[in-house]
N, C-alpha and C. Protein backbone atom coordinates (compact mmCIF):
# COMPACT_ATOMS: atom_id res chain seq x y z
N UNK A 1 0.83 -1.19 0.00
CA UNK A 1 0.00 0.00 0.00
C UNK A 1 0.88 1.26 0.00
N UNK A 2 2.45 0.91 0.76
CA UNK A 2 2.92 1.81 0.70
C UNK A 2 3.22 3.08 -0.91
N UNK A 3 3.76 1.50 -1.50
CA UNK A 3 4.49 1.78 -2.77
C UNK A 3 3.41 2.23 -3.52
N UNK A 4 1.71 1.49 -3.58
CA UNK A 4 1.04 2.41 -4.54
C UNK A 4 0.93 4.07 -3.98
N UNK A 5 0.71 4.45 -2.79
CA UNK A 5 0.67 5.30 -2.36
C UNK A 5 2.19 6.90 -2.70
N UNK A 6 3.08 5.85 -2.99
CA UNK A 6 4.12 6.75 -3.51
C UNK A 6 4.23 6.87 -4.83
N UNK A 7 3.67 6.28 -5.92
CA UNK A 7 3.24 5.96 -7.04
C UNK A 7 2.28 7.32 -7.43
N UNK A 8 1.14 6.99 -6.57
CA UNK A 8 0.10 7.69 -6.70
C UNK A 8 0.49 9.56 -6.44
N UNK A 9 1.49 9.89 -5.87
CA UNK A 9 1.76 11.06 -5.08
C UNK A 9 2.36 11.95 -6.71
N UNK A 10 3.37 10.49 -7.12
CA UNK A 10 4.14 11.05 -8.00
C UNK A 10 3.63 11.76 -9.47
N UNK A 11 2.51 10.36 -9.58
CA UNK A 11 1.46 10.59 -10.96
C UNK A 11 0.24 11.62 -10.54
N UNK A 12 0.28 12.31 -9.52
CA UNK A 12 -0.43 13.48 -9.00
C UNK A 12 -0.07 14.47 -9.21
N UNK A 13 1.27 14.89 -8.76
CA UNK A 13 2.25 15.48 -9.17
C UNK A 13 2.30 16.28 -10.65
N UNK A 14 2.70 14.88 -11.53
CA UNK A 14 2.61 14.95 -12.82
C UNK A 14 1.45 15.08 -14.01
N UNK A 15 0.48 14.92 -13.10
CA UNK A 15 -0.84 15.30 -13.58
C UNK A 15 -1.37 17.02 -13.52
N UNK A 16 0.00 17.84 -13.38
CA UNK A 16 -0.40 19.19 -13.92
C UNK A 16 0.39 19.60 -15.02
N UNK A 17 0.99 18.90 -15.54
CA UNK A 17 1.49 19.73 -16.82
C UNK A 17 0.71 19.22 -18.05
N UNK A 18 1.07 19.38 -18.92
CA UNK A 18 0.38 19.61 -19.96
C UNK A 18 0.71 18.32 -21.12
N UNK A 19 -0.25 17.96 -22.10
CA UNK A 19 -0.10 17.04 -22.67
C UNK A 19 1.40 17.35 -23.81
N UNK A 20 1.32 18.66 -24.30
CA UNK A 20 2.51 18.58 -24.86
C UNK A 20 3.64 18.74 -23.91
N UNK A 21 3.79 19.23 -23.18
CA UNK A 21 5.12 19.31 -21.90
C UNK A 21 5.41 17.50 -21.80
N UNK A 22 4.31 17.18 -21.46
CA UNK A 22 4.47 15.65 -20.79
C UNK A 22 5.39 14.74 -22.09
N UNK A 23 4.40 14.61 -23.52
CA UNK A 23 5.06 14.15 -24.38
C UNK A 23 6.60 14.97 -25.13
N UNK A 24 6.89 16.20 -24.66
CA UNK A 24 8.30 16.49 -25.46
C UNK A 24 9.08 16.54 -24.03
N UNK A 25 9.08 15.63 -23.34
CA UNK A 25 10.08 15.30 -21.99
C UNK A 25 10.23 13.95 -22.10
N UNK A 26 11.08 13.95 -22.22
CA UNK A 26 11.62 11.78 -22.12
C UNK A 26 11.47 11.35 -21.07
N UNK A 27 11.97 11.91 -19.99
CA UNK A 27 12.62 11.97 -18.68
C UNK A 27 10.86 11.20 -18.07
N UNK A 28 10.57 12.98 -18.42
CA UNK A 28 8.90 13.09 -17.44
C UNK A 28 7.77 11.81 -17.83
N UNK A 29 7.80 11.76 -19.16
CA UNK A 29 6.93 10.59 -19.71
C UNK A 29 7.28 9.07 -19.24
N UNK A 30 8.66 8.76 -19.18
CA UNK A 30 9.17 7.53 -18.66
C UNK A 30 8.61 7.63 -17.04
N UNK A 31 8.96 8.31 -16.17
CA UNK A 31 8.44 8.06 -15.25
C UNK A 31 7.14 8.01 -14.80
N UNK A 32 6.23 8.95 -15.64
CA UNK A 32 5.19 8.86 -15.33
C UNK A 32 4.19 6.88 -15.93
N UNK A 33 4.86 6.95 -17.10
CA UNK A 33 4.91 5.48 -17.45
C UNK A 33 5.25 4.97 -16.47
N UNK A 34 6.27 4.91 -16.05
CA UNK A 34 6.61 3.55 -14.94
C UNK A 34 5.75 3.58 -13.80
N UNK A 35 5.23 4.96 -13.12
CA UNK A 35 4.74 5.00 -11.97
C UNK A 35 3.37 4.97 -12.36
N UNK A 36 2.94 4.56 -13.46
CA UNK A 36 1.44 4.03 -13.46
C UNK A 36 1.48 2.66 -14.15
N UNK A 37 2.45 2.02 -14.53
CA UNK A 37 2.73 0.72 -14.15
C UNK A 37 2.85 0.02 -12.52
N UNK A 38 3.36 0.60 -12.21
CA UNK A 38 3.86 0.50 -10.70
C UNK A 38 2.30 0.55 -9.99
N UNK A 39 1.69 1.51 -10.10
CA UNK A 39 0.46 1.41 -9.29
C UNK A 39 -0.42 0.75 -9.46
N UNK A 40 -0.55 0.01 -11.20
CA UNK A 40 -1.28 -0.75 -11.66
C UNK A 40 -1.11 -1.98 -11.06
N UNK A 41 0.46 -2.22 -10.74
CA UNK A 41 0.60 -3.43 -10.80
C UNK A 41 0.52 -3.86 -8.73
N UNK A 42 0.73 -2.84 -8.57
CA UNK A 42 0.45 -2.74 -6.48
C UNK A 42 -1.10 -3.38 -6.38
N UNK A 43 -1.98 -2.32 -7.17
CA UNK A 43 -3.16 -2.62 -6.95
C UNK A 43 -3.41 -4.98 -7.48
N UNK A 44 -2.83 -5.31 -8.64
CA UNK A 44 -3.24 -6.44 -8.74
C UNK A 44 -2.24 -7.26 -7.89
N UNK A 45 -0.87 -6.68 -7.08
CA UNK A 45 -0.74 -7.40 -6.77
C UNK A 45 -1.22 -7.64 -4.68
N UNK A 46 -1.78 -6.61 -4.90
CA UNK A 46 -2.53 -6.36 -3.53
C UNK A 46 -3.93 -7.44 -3.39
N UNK A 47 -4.31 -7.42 -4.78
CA UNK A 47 -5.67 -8.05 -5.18
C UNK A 47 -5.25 -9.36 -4.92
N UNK A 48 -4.11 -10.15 -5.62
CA UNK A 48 -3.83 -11.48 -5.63
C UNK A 48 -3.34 -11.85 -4.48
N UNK A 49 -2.76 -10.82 -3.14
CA UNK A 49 -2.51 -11.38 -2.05
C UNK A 49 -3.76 -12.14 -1.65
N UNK A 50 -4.89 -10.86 -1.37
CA UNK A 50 -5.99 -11.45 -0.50
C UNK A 50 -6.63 -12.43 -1.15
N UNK A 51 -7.03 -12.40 -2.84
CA UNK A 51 -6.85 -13.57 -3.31
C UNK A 51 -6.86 -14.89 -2.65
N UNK A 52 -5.42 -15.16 -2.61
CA UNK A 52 -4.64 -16.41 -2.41
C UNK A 52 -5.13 -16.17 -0.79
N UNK A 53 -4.96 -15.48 0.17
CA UNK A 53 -5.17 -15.68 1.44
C UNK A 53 -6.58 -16.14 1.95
N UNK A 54 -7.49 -15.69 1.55
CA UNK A 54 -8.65 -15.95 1.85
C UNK A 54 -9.58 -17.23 0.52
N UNK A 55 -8.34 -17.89 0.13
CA UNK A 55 -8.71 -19.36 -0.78
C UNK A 55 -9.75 -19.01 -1.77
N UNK A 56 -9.93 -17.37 -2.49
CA UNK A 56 -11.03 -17.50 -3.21
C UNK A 56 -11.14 -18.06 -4.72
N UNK A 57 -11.49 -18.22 -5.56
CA UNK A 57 -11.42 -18.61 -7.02
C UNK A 57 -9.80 -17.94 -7.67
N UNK A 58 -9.20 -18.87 -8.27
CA UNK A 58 -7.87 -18.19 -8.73
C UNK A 58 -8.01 -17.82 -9.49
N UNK A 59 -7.42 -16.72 -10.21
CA UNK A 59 -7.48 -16.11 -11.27
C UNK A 59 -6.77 -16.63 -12.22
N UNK A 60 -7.31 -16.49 -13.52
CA UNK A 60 -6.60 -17.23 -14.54
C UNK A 60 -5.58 -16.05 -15.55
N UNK A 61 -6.08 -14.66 -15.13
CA UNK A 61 -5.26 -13.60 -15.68
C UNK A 61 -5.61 -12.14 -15.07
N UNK A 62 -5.16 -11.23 -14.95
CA UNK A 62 -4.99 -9.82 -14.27
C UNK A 62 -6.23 -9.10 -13.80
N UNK A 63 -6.66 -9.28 -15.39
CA UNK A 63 -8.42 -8.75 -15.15
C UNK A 63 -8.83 -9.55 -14.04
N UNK A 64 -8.71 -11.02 -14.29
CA UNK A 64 -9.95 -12.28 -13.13
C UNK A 64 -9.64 -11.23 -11.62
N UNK A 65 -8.30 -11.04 -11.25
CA UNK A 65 -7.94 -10.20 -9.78
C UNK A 65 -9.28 -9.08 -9.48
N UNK A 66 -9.61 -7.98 -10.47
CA UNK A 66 -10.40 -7.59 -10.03
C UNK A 66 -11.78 -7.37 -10.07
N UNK A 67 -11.73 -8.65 -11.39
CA UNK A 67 -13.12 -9.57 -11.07
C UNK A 67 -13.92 -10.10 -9.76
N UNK A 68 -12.71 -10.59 -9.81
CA UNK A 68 -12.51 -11.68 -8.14
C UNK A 68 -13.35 -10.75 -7.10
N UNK A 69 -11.80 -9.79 -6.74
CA UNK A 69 -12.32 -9.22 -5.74
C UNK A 69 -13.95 -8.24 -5.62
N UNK A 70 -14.26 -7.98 -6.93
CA UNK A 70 -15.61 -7.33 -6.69
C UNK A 70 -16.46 -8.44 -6.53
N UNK A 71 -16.80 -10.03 -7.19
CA UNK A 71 -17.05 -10.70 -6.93
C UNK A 71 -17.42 -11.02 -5.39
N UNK A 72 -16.38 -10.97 -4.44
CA UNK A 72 -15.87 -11.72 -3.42
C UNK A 72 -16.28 -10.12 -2.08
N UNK A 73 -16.92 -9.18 -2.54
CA UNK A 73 -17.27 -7.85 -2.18
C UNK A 73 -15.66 -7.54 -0.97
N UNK A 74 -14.65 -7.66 -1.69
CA UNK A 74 -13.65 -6.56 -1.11
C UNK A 74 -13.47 -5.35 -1.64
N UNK A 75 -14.08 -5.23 -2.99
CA UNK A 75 -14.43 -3.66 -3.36
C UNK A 75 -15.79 -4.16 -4.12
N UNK A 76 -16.34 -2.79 -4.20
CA UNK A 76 -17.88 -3.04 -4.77
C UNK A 76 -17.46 -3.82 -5.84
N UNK A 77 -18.78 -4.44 -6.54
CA UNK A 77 -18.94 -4.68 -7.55
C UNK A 77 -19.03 -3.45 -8.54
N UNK A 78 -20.01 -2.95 -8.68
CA UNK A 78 -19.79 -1.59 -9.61
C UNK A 78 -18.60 -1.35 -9.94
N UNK A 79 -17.57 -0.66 -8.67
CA UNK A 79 -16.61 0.02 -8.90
C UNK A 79 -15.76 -1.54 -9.46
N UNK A 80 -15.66 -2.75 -9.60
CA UNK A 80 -14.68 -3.70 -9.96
C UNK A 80 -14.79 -3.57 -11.55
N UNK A 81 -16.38 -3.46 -11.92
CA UNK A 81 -16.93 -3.41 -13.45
C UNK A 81 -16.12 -2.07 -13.92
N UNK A 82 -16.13 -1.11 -13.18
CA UNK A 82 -15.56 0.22 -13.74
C UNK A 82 -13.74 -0.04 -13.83
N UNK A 83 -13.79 -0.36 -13.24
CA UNK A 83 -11.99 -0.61 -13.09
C UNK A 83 -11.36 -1.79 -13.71
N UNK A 84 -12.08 -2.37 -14.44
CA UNK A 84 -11.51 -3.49 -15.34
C UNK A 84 -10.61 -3.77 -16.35
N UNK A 85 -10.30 -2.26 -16.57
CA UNK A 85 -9.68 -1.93 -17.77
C UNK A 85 -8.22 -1.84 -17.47
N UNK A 86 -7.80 -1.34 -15.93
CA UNK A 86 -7.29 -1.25 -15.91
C UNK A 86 -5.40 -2.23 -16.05
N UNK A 87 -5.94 -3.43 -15.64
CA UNK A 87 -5.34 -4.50 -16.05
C UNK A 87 -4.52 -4.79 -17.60
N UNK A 88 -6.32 -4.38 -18.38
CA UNK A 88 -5.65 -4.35 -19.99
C UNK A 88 -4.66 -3.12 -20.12
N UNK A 89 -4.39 -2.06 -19.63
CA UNK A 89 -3.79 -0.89 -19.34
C UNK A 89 -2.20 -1.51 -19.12
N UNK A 90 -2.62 -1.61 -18.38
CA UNK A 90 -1.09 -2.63 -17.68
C UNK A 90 -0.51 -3.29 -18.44
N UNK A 91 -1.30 -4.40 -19.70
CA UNK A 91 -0.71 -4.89 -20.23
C UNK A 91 0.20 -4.14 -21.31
N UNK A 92 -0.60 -3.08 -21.47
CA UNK A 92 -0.07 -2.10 -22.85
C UNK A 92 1.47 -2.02 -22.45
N UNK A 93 1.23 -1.18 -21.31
CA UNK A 93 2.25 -0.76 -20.76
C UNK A 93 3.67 -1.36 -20.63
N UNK A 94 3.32 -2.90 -20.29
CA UNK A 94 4.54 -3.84 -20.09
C UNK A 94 4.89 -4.43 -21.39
N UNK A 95 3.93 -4.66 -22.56
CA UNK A 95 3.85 -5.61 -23.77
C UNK A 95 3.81 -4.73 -25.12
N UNK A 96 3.52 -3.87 -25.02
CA UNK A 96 3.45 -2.61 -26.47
C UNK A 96 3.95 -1.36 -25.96
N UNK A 97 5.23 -1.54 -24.99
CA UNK A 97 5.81 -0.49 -25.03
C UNK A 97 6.07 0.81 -26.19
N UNK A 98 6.15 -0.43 -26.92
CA UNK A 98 7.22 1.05 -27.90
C UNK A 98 6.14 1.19 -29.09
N UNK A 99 4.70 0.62 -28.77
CA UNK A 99 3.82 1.36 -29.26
C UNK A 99 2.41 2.07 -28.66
N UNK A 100 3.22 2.47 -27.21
CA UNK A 100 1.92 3.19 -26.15
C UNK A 100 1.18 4.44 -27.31
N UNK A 101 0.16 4.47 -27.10
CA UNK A 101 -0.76 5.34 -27.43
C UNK A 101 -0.33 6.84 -26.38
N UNK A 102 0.19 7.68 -26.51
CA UNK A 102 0.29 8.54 -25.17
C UNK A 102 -0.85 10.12 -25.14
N UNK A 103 -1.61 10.02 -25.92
CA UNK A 103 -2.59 10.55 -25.54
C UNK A 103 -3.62 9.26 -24.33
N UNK A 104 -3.46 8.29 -24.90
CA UNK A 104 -4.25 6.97 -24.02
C UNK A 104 -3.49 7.58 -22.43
N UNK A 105 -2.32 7.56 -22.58
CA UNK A 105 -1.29 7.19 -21.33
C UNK A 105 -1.56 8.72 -20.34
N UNK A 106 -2.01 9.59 -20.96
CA UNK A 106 -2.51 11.20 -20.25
C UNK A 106 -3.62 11.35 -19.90
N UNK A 107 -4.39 10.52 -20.66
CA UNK A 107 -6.00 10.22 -20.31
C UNK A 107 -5.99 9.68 -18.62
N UNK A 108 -5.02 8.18 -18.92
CA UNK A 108 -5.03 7.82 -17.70
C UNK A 108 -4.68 8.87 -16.14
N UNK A 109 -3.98 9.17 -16.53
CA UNK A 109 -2.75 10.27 -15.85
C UNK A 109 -4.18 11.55 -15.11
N UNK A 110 -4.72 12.23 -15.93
CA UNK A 110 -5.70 13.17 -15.43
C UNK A 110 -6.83 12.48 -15.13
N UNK A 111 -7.60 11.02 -15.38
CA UNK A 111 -9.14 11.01 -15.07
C UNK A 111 -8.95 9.27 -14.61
N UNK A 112 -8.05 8.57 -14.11
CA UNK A 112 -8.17 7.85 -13.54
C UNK A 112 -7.13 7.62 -12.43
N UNK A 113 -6.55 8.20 -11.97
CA UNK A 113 -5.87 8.76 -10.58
C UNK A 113 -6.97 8.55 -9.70
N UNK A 114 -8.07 9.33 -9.70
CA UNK A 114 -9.17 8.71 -8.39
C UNK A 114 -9.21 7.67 -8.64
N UNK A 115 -9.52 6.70 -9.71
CA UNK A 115 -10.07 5.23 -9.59
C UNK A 115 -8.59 4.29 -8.44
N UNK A 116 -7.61 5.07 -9.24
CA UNK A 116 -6.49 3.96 -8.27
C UNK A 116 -6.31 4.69 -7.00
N UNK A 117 -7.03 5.54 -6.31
CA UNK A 117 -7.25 5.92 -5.21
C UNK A 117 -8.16 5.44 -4.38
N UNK A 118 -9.49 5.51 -5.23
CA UNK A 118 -10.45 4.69 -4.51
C UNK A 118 -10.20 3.09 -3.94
N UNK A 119 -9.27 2.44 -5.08
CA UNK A 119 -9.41 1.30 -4.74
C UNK A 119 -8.32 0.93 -3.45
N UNK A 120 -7.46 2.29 -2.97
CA UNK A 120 -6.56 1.79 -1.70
C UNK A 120 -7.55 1.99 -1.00
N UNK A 121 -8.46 3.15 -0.85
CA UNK A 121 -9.45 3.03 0.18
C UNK A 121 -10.18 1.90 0.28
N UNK A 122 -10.73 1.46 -0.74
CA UNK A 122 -11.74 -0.17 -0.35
C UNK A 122 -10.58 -1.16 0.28
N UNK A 123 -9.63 -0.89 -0.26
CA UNK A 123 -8.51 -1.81 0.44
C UNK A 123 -8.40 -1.70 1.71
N UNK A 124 -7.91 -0.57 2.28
CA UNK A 124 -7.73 -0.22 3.84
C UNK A 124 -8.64 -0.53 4.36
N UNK A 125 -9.85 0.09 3.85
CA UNK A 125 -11.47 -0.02 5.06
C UNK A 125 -11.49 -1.78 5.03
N UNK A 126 -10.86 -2.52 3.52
CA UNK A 126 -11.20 -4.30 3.90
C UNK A 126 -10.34 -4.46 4.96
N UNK A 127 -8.73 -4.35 4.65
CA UNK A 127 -8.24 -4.62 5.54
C UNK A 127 -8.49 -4.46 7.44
N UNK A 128 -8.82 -3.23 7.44
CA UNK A 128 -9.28 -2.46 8.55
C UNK A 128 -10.71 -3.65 9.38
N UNK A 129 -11.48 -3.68 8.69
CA UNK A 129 -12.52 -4.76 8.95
C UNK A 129 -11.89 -6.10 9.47
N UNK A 130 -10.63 -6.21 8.77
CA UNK A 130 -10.20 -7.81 9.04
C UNK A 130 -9.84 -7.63 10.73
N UNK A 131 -9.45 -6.98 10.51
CA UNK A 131 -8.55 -6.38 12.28
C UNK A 131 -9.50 -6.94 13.50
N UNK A 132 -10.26 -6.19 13.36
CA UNK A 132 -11.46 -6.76 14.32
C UNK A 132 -12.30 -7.77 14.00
């Protein structure tokens, strides 16, 4: 939680400049790439802990994680249907590098930052529940 959380600070950050600033910076675009890889990949691999801990249906690929968990109500359902994409996102990212879409990759950057926010919160409040 930590690491998405430092992820998230950074691609916050970087979510005020501008689509051409962002794309004529190497520097700025690589990181912001990596640190929404990075958060993509916290969130599924946060998903596949509880997953595997609480013995629920295994996933057969990235998406099933937050299938699962809306399934399994550790985050709504709704919000699991809305956030599904993000996985295929991920894949871009790691597998068609060197043909990212980067208007796609700014989209993400300004209007889905809350979604990978929301989902540390359903996380914490699950976790938080487990406690007691």
């Amino acid at each position: 939680m930590k690491r998405l959380e430092k992820a998230l600070q950074i691609l916050q950050q970087s979510s005020k400049i501008s689509f051409e600033e962002l794309t004529g910076n190497e520097v700025l675009l690589s990181a912001v790439e990596r640190n929404l890889h990075v958060a993509i990949e916290c969130i599924l691999d946060i998903g596949n802990h509880i997953i595997a801990e609480k013995g629920f249906e295994i996933p057969e690929n990235s998406g099933d994680i937050i299938r699962i968990l809306g399934e399994e109500k550790v985050i709504p359902s709704n919000f699991a249907k809305k956030i599904k994409d993000i996985a295929g996102f991920r894949n871009i990212l790691i597998h068609e590098y060197t043909r990212i879409d980067y208007e796609l990759l700014y989209n993400y950057l300004l209007n889905r930052l809350d979604d990978l926010r929301e989902f540390a919160l359903y996380i914490s409040s699950y976790l938080e529940k487990k406690k007691t």
